[in-house]
C-alpha atoms as a PDB file:
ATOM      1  CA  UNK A   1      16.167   2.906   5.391  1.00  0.00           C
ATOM      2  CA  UNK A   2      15.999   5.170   8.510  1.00  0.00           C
ATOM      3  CA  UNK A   3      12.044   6.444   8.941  1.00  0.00           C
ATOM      4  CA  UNK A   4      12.916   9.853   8.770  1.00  0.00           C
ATOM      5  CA  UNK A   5      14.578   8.875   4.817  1.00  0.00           C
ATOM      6  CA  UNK A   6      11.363   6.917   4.315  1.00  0.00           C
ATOM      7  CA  UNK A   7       8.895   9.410   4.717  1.00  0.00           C
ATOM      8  CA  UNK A   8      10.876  12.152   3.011  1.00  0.00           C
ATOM      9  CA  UNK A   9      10.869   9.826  -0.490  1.00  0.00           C
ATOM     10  CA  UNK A  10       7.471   8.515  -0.083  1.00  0.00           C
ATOM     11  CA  UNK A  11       6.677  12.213   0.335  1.00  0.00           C
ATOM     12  CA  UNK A  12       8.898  13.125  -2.730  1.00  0.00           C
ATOM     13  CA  UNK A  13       7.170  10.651  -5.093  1.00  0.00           C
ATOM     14  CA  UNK A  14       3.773  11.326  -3.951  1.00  0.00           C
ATOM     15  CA  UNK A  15       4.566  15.156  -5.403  1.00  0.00           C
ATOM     16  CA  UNK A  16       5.732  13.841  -8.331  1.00  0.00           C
ATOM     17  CA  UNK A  17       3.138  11.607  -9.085  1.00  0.00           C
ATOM     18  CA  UNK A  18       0.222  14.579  -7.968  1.00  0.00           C
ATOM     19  CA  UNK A  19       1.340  16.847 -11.336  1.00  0.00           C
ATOM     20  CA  UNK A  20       1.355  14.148 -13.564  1.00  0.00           C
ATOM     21  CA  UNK A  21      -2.308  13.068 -12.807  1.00  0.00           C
ATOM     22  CA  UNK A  22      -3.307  16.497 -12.285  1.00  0.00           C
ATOM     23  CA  UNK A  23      -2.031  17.170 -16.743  1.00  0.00           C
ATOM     24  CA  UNK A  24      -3.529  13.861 -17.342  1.00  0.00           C
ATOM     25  CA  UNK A  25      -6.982  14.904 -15.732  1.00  0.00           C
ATOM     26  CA  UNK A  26      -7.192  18.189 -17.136  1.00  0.00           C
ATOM     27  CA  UNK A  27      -6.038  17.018 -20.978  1.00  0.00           C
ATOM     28  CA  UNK A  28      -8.911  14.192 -20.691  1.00  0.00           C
ATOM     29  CA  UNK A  29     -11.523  16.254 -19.049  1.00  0.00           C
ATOM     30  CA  UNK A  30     -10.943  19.195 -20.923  1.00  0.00           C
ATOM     31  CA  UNK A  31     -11.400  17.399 -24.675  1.00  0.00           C
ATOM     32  CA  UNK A  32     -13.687  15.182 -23.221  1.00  0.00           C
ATOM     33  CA  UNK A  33     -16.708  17.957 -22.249  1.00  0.00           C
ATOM     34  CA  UNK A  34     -15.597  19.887 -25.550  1.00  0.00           C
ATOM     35  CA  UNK A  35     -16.432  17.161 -27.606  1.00  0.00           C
ATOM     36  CA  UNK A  36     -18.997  15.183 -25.409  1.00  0.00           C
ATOM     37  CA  UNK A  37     -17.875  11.540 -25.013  1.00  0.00           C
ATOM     38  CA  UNK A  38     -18.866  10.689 -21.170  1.00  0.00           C
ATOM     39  CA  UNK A  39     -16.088   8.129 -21.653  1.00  0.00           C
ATOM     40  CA  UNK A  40     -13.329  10.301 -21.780  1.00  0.00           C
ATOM     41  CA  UNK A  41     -14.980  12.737 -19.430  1.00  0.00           C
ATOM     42  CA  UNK A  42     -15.225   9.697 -17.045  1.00  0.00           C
ATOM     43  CA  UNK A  43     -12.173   9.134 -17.537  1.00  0.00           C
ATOM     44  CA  UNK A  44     -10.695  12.887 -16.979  1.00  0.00           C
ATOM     45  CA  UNK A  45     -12.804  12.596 -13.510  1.00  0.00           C
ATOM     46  CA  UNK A  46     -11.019   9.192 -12.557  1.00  0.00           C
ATOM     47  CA  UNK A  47      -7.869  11.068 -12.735  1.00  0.00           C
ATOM     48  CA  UNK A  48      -8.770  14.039 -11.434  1.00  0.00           C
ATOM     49  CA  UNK A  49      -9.693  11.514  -8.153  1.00  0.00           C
ATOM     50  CA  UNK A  50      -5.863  10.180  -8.770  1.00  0.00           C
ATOM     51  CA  UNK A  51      -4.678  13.657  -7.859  1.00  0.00           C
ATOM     52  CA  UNK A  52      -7.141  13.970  -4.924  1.00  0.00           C
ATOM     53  CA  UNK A  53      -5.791  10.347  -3.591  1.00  0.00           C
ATOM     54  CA  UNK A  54      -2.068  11.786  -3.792  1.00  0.00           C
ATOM     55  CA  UNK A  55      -2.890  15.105  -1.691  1.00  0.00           C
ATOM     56  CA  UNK A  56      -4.669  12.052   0.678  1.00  0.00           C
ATOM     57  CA  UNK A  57      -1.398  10.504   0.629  1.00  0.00           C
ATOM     58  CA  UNK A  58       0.575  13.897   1.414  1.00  0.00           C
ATOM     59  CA  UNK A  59      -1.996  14.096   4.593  1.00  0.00           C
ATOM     60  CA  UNK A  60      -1.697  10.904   5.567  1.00  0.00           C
ATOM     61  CA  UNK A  61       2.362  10.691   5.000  1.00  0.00           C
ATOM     62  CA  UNK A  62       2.834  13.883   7.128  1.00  0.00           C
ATOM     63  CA  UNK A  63       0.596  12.861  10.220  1.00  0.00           C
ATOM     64  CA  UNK A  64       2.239   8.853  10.023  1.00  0.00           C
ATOM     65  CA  UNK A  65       5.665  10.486  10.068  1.00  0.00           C
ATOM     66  CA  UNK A  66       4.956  12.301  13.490  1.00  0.00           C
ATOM     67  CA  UNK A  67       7.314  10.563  16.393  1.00  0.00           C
ATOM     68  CA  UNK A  68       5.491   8.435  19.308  1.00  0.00           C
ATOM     69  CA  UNK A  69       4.075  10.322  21.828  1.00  0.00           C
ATOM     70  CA  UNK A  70       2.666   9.828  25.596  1.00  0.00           C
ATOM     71  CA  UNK A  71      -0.858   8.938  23.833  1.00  0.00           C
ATOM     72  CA  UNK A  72       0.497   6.920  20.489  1.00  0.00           C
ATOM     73  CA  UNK A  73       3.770   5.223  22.267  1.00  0.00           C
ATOM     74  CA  UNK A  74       3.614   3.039  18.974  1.00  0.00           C
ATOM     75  CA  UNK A  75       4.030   5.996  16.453  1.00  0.00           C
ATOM     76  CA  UNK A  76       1.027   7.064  13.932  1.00  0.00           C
ATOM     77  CA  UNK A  77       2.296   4.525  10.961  1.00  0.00           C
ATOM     78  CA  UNK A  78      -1.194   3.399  11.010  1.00  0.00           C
ATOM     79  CA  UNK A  79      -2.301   6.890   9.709  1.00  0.00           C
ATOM     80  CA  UNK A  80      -0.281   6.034   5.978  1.00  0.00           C
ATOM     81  CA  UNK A  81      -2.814   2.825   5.850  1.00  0.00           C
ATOM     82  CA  UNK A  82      -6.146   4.965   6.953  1.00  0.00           C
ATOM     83  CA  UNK A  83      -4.563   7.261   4.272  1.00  0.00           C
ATOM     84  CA  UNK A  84      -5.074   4.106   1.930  1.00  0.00           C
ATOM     85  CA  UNK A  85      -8.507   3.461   2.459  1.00  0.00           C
ATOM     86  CA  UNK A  86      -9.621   7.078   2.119  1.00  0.00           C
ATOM     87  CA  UNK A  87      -8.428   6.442  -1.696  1.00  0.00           C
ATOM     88  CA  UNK A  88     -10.404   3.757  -2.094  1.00  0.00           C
ATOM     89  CA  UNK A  89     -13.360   5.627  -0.734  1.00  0.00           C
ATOM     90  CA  UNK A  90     -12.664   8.469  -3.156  1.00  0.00           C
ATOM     91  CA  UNK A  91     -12.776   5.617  -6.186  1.00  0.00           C
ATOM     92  CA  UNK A  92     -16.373   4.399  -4.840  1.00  0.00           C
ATOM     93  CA  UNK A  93     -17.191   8.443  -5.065  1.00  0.00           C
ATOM     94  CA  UNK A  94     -16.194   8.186  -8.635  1.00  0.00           C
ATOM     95  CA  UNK A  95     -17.881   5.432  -9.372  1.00  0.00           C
ATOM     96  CA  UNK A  96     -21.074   6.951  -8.336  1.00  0.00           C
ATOM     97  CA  UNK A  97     -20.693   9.923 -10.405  1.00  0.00           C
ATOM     98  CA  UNK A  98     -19.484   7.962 -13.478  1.00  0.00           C
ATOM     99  CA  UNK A  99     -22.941   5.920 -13.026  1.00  0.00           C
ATOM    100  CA  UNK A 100     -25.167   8.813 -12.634  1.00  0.00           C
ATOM    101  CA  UNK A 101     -23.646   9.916 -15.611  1.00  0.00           C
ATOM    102  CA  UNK A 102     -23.857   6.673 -18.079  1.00  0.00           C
ATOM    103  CA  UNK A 103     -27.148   5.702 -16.726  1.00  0.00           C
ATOM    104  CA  UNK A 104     -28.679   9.358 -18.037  1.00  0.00           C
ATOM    105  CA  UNK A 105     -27.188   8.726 -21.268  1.00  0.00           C
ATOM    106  CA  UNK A 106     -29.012   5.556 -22.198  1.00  0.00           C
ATOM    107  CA  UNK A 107     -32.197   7.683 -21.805  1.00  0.00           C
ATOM    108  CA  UNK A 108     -31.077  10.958 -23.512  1.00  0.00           C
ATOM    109  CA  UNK A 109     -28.181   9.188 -25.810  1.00  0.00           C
ATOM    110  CA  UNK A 110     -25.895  11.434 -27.866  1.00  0.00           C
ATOM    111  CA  UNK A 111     -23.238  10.666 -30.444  1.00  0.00           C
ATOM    112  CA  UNK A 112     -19.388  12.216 -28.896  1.00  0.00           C
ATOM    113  CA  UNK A 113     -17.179  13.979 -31.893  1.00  0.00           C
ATOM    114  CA  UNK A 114     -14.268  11.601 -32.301  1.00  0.00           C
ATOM    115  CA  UNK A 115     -11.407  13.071 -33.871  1.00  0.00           C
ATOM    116  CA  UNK A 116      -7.934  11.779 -34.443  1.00  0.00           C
ATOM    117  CA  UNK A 117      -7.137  14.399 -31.592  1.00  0.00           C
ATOM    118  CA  UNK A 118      -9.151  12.337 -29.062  1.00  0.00           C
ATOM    119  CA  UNK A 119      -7.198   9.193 -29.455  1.00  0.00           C
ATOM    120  CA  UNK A 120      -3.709  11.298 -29.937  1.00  0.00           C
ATOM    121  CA  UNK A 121      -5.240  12.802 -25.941  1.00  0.00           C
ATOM    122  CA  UNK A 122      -5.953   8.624 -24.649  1.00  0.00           C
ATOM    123  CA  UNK A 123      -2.531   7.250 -26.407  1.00  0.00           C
ATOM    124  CA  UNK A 124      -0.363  10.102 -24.640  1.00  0.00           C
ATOM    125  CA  UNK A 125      -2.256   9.955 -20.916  1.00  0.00           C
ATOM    126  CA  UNK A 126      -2.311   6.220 -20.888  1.00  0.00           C
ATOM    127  CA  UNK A 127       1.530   5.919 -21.364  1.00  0.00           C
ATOM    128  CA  UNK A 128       1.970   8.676 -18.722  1.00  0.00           C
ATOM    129  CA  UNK A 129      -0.106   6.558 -16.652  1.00  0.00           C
ATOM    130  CA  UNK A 130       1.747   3.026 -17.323  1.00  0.00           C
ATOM    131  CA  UNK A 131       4.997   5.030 -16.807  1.00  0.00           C
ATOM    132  CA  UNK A 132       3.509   6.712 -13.197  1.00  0.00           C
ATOM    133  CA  UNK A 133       1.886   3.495 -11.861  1.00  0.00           C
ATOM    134  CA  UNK A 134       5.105   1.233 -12.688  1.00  0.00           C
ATOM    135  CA  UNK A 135       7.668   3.996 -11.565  1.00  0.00           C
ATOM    136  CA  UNK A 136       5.050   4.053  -7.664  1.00  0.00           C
ATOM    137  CA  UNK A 137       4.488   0.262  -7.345  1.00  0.00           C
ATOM    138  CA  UNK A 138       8.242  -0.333  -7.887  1.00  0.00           C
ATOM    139  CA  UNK A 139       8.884   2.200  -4.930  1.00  0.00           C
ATOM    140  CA  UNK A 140       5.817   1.114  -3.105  1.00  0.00           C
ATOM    141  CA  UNK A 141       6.985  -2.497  -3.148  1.00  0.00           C
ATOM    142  CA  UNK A 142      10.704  -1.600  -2.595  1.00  0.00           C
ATOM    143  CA  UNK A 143      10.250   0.632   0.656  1.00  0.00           C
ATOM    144  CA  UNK A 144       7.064  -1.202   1.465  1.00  0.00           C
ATOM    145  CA  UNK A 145       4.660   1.531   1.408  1.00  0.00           C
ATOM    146  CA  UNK A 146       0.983   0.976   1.362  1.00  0.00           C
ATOM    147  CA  UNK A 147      -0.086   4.290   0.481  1.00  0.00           C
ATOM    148  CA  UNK A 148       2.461   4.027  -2.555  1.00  0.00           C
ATOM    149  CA  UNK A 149       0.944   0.952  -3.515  1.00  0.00           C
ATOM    150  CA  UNK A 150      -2.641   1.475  -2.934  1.00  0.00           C
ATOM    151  CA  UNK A 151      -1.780   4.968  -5.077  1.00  0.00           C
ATOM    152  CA  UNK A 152      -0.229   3.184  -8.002  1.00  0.00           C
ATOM    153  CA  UNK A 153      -3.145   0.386  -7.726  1.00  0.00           C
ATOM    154  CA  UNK A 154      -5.785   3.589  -8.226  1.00  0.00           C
ATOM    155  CA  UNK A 155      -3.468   4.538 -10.954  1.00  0.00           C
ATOM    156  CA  UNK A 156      -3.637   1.094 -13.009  1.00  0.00           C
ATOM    157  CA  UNK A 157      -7.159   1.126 -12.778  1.00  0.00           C
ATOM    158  CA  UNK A 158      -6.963   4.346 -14.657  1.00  0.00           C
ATOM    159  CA  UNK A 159      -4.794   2.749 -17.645  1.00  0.00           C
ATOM    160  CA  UNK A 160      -7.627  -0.103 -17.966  1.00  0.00           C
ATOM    161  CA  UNK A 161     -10.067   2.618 -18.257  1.00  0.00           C
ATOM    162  CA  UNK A 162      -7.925   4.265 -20.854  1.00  0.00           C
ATOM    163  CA  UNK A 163      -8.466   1.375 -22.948  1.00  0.00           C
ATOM    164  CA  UNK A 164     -12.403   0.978 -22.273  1.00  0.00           C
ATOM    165  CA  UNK A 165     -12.201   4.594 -23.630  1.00  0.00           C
ATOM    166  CA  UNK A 166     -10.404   4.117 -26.444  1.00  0.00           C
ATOM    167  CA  UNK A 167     -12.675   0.938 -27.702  1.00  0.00           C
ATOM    168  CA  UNK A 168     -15.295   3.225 -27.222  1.00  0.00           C
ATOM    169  CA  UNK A 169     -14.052   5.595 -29.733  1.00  0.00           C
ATOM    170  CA  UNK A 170     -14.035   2.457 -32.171  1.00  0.00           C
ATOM    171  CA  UNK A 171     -17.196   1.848 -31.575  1.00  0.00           C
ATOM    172  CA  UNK A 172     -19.082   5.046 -31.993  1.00  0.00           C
ATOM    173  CA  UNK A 173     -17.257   5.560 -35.172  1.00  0.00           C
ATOM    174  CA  UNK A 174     -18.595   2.133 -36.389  1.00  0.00           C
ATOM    175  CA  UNK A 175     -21.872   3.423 -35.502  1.00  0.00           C
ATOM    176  CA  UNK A 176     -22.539   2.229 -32.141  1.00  0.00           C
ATOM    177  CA  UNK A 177     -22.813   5.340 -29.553  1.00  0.00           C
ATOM    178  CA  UNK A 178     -24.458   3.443 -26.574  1.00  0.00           C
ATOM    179  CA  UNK A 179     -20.771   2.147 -26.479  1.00  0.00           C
ATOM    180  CA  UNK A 180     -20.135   5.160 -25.037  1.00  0.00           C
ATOM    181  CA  UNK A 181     -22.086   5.022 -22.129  1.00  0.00           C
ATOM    182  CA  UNK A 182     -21.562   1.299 -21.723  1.00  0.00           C
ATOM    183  CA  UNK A 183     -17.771   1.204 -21.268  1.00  0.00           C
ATOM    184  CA  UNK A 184     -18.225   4.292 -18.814  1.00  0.00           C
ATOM    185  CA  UNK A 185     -20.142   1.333 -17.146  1.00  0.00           C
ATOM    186  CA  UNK A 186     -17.032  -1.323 -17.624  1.00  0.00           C
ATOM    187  CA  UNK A 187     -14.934   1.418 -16.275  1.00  0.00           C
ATOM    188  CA  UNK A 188     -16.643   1.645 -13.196  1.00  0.00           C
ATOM    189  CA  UNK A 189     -16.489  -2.139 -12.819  1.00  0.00           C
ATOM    190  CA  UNK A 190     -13.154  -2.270 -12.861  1.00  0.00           C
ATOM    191  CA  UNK A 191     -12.594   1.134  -9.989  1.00  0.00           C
ATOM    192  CA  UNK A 192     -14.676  -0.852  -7.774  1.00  0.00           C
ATOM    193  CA  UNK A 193     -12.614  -4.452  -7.880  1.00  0.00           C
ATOM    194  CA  UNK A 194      -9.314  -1.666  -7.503  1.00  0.00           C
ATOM    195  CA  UNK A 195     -11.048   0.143  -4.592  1.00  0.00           C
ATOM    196  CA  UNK A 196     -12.508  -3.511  -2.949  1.00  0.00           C
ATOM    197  CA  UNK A 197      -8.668  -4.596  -3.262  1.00  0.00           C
ATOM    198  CA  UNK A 198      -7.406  -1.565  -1.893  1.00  0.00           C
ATOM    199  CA  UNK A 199      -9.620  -2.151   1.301  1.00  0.00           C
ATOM    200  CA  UNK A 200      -8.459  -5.904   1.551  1.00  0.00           C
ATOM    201  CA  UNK A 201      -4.946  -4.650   1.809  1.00  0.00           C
ATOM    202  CA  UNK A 202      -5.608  -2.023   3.946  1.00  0.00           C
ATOM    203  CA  UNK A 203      -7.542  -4.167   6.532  1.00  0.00           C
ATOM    204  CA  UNK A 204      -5.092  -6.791   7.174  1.00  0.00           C
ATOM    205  CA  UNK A 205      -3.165  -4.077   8.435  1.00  0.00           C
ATOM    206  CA  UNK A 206      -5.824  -2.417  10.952  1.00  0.00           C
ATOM    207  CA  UNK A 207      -6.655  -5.760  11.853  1.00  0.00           C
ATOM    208  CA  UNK A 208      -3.177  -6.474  13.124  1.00  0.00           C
ATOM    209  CA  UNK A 209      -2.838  -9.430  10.705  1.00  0.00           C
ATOM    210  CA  UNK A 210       0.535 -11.996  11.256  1.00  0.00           C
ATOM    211  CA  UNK A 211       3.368 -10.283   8.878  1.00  0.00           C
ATOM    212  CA  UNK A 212       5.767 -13.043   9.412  1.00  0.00           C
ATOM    213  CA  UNK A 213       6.015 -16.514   9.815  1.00  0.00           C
ATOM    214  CA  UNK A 214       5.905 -17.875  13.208  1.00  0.00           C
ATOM    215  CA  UNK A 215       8.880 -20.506  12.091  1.00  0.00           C
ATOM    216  CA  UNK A 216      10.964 -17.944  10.364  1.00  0.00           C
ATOM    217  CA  UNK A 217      11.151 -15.951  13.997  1.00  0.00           C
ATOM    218  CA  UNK A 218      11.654 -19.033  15.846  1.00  0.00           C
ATOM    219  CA  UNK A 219      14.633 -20.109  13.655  1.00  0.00           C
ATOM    220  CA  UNK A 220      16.421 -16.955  14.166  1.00  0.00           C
ATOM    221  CA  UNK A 221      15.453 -16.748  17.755  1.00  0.00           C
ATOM    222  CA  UNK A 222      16.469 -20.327  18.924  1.00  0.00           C
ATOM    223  CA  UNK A 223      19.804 -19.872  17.373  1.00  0.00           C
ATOM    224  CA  UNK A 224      20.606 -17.907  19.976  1.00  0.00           C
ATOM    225  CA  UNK A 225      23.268 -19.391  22.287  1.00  0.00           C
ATOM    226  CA  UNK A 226      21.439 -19.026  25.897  1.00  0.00           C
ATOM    227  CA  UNK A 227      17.994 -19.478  24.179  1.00  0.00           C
ATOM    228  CA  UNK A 228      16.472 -23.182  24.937  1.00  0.00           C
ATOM    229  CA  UNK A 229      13.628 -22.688  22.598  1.00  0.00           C
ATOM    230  CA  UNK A 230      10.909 -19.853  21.817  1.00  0.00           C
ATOM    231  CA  UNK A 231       6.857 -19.650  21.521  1.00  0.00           C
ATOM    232  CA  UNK A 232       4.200 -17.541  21.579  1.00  0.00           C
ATOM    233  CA  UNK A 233       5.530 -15.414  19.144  1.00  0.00           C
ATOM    234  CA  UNK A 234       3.109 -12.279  17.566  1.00  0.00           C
ATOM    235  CA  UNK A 235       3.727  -9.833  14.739  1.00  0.00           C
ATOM    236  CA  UNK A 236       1.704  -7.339  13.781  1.00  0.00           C
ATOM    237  CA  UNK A 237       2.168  -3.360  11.645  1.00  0.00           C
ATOM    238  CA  UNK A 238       2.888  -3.036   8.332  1.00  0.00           C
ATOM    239  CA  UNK A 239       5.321  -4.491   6.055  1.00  0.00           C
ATOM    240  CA  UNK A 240       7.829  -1.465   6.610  1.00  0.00           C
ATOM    241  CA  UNK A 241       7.203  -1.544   9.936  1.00  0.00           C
ATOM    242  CA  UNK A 242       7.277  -4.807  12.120  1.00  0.00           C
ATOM    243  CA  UNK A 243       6.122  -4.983  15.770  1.00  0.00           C
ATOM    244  CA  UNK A 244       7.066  -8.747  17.535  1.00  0.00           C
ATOM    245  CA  UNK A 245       6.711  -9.746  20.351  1.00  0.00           C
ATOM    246  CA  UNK A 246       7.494 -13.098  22.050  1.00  0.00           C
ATOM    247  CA  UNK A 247       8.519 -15.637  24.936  1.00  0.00           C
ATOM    248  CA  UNK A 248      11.845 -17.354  25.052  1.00  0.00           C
ATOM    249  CA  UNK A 249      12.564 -20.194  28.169  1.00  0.00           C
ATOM    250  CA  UNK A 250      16.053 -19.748  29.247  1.00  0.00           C
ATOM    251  CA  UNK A 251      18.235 -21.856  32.462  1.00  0.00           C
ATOM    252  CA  UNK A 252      16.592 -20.241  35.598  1.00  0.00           C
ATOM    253  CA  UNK A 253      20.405 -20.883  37.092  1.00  0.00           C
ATOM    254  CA  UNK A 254      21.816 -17.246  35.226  1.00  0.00           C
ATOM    255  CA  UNK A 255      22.557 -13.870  36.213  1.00  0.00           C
ATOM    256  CA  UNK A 256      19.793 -11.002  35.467  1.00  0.00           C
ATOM    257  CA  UNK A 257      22.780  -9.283  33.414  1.00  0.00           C
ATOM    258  CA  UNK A 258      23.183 -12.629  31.726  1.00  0.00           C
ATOM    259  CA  UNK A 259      19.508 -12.875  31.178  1.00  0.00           C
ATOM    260  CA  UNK A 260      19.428  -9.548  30.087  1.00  0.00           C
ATOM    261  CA  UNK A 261      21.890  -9.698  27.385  1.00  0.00           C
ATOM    262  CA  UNK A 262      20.371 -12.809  25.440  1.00  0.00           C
ATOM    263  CA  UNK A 263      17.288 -10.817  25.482  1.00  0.00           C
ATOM    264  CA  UNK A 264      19.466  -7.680  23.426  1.00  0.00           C
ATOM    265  CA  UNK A 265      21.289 -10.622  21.341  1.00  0.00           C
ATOM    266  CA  UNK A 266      17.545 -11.884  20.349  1.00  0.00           C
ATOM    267  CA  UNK A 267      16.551  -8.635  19.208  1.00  0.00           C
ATOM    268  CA  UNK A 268      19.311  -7.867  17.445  1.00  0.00           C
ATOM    269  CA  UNK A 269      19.053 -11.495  15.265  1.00  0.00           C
ATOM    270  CA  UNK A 270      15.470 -11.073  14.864  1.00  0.00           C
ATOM    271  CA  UNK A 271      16.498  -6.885  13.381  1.00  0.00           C
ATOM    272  CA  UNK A 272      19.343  -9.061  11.248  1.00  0.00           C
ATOM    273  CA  UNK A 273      17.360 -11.536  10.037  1.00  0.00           C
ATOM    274  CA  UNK A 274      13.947  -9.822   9.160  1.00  0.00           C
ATOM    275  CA  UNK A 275      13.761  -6.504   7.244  1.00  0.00           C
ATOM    276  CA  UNK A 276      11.225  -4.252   7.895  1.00  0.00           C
ATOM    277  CA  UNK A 277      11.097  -4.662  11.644  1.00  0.00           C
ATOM    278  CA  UNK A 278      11.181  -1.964  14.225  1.00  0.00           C
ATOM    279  CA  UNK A 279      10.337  -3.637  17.865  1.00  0.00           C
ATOM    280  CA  UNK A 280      11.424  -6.457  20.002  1.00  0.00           C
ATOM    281  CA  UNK A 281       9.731  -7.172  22.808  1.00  0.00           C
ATOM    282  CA  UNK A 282      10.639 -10.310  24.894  1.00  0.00           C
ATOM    283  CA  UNK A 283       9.520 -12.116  27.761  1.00  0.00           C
ATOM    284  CA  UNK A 284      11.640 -14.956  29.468  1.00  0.00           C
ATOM    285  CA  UNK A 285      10.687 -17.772  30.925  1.00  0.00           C
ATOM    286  CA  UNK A 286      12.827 -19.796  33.395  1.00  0.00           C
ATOM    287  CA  UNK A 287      12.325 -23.796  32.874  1.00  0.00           C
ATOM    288  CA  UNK A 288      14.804 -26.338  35.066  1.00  0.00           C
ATOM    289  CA  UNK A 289      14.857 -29.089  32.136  1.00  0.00           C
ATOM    290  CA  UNK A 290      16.090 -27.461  28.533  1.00  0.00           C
ATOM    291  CA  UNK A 291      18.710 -27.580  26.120  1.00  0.00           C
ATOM    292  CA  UNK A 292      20.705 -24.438  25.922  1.00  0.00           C
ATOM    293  CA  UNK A 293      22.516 -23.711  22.958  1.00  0.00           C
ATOM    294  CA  UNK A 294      26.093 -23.673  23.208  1.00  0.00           C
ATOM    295  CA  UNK A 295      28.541 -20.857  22.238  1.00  0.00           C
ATOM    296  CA  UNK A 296      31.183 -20.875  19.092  1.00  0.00           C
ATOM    297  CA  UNK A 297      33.484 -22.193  22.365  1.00  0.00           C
ATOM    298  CA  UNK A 298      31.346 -25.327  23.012  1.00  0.00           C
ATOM    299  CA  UNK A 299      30.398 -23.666  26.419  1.00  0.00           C
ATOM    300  CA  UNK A 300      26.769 -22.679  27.967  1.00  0.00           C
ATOM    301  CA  UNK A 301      27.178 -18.975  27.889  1.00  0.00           C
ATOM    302  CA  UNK A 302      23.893 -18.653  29.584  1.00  0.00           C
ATOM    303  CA  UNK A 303      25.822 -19.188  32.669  1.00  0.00           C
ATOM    304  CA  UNK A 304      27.758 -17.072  35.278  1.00  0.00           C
END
């Protein structure tokens, strides 16, 4: 997918998905304060923060799609994955709040009204939330976005706290209202492993972690006819967009224009072979005793 196609849908989805949370926050959070279960207000306020992530996303999509410039000659990619972990800051924000909140309630406790409204409300958001986080991760995965996935990830976490919520309602109807409080507790459990696995992700990539397989490269590279064999090979970016860079030892005996053009022949296999990546850098190295692979013809093309 061209980058300019990329960050329009990415973009387009993140839109999409903003309105959905933003009903789903204000139908939980709404019935929630009228009828007093922290639960469901918690709940309201986690996807309220969904909606906040996806304007984070917007930001960060619009400043990643900029084009390199004199001071960023790799692009501002990196911008979609900073995007990422401001989400999963926001989620440690709501996990404070959601705290304060069930921590003051075991001292002043309170029974919620649960009505069959209240679990019509959960039932109706938490399929709008399995539909959104499916319908993001599916993109997210397919056009290897982070921000799409790290938004769809803060999505799930929602769904499990749907559930907390709705067990809650159970419970205070058997007679148990510190359930209330205590599953606002569970919820914010489970937005911290979502926001700690969020960060993981998100580091690998500002860390300039390996993306591919040093022996995948090397068997597309060394297949080459001119090549005699390849090493030292990096990767680094993010899954949608690959930087590599490596050496390849050719016969010293060639032509610069020969030299040059098994250079352009290794990019291209590497592009052919290897979605996702958008540089090839590589260095040659002349070496007197090798074995150059031969052409379709049965001849060293390496030479002049």
């Amino acid at each position: 997918m061209a980058i300019g196609n990329y960050y329009f849908t990415v973009r387009r989805v993140l839109i999409i998905v903003f309105f959905l949370n933003l009903a789903v926050s204000l139908a939980k959070g709404i019935y929630g304060f009228k009828t007093g279960s922290l639960s469901m207000l918690s709940d309201g306020i986690h996807s309220l923060f969904d909606s906040s992530s996806n304007i984070i996303g917007l930001i960060g999509i619009g400043l990643a799609s900029r084009p390199p410039d004199k001071e960023h000659p790799y692009g501002h990619a990196k911008f979609e994955t900073f995007a990422s972990v401001g989400i999963a800051v926001l989620l440690f924000a709501t996990c404070m709040e959601i705290s304060r909140e069930a921590l003051g309630r075991f001292f002043s406790p309170s029974v919620p009204e649960i009505t069959a409204v209240s679990f019509v409300i959960m039932g109706v958001t938490m399929v709008i939330n399995v539909i959104v986080s499916f319908y993001e991760y599916t993109l997210g995965k397919r056009l290897k976005s982070s921000i799409l996935v790290a938004d769809s990830m803060h999505t799930r976490s929602d769904i499990y706290a749907s559930v907390g919520v709705i067990l809650g309602f159970v419970a205070v109807m058997a007679g148990y209202p510190l359930a209330d409080p205590i599953l606002a507790l569970v919820i914010v459990g489970l937005i911290v492993l979502t926001g700690i696995e969020i960060l993981k992700e998100s580091s690998q990539v500002l860390l300039d972690r390996a993306l591919v397989e040093e022996s995948i490269v090397r068997m597309a590279v060394d297949s080459v006819p001119g090549v005699c064999t390849s090493h030292r090979v990096r990767t680094r970016g993010s899954p949608g967009e690959i930087y590599i860079d490596l050496h390849i030892v050719v016969d010293p005996t060639i032509s610069i224009e020969n030299a040059h053009r098994i250079g352009l022949e290794v990019e291209a296999k590497i592009k052919q072979s290897i979605n996702g990546v958008r540089d090839v850098v590589v260095h040659m190295e002349p070496r007197e005793s090798c074995e150059v692979n031969l052409g379709s013809n049965g001849e060293d093309e390496g030479h002049t």
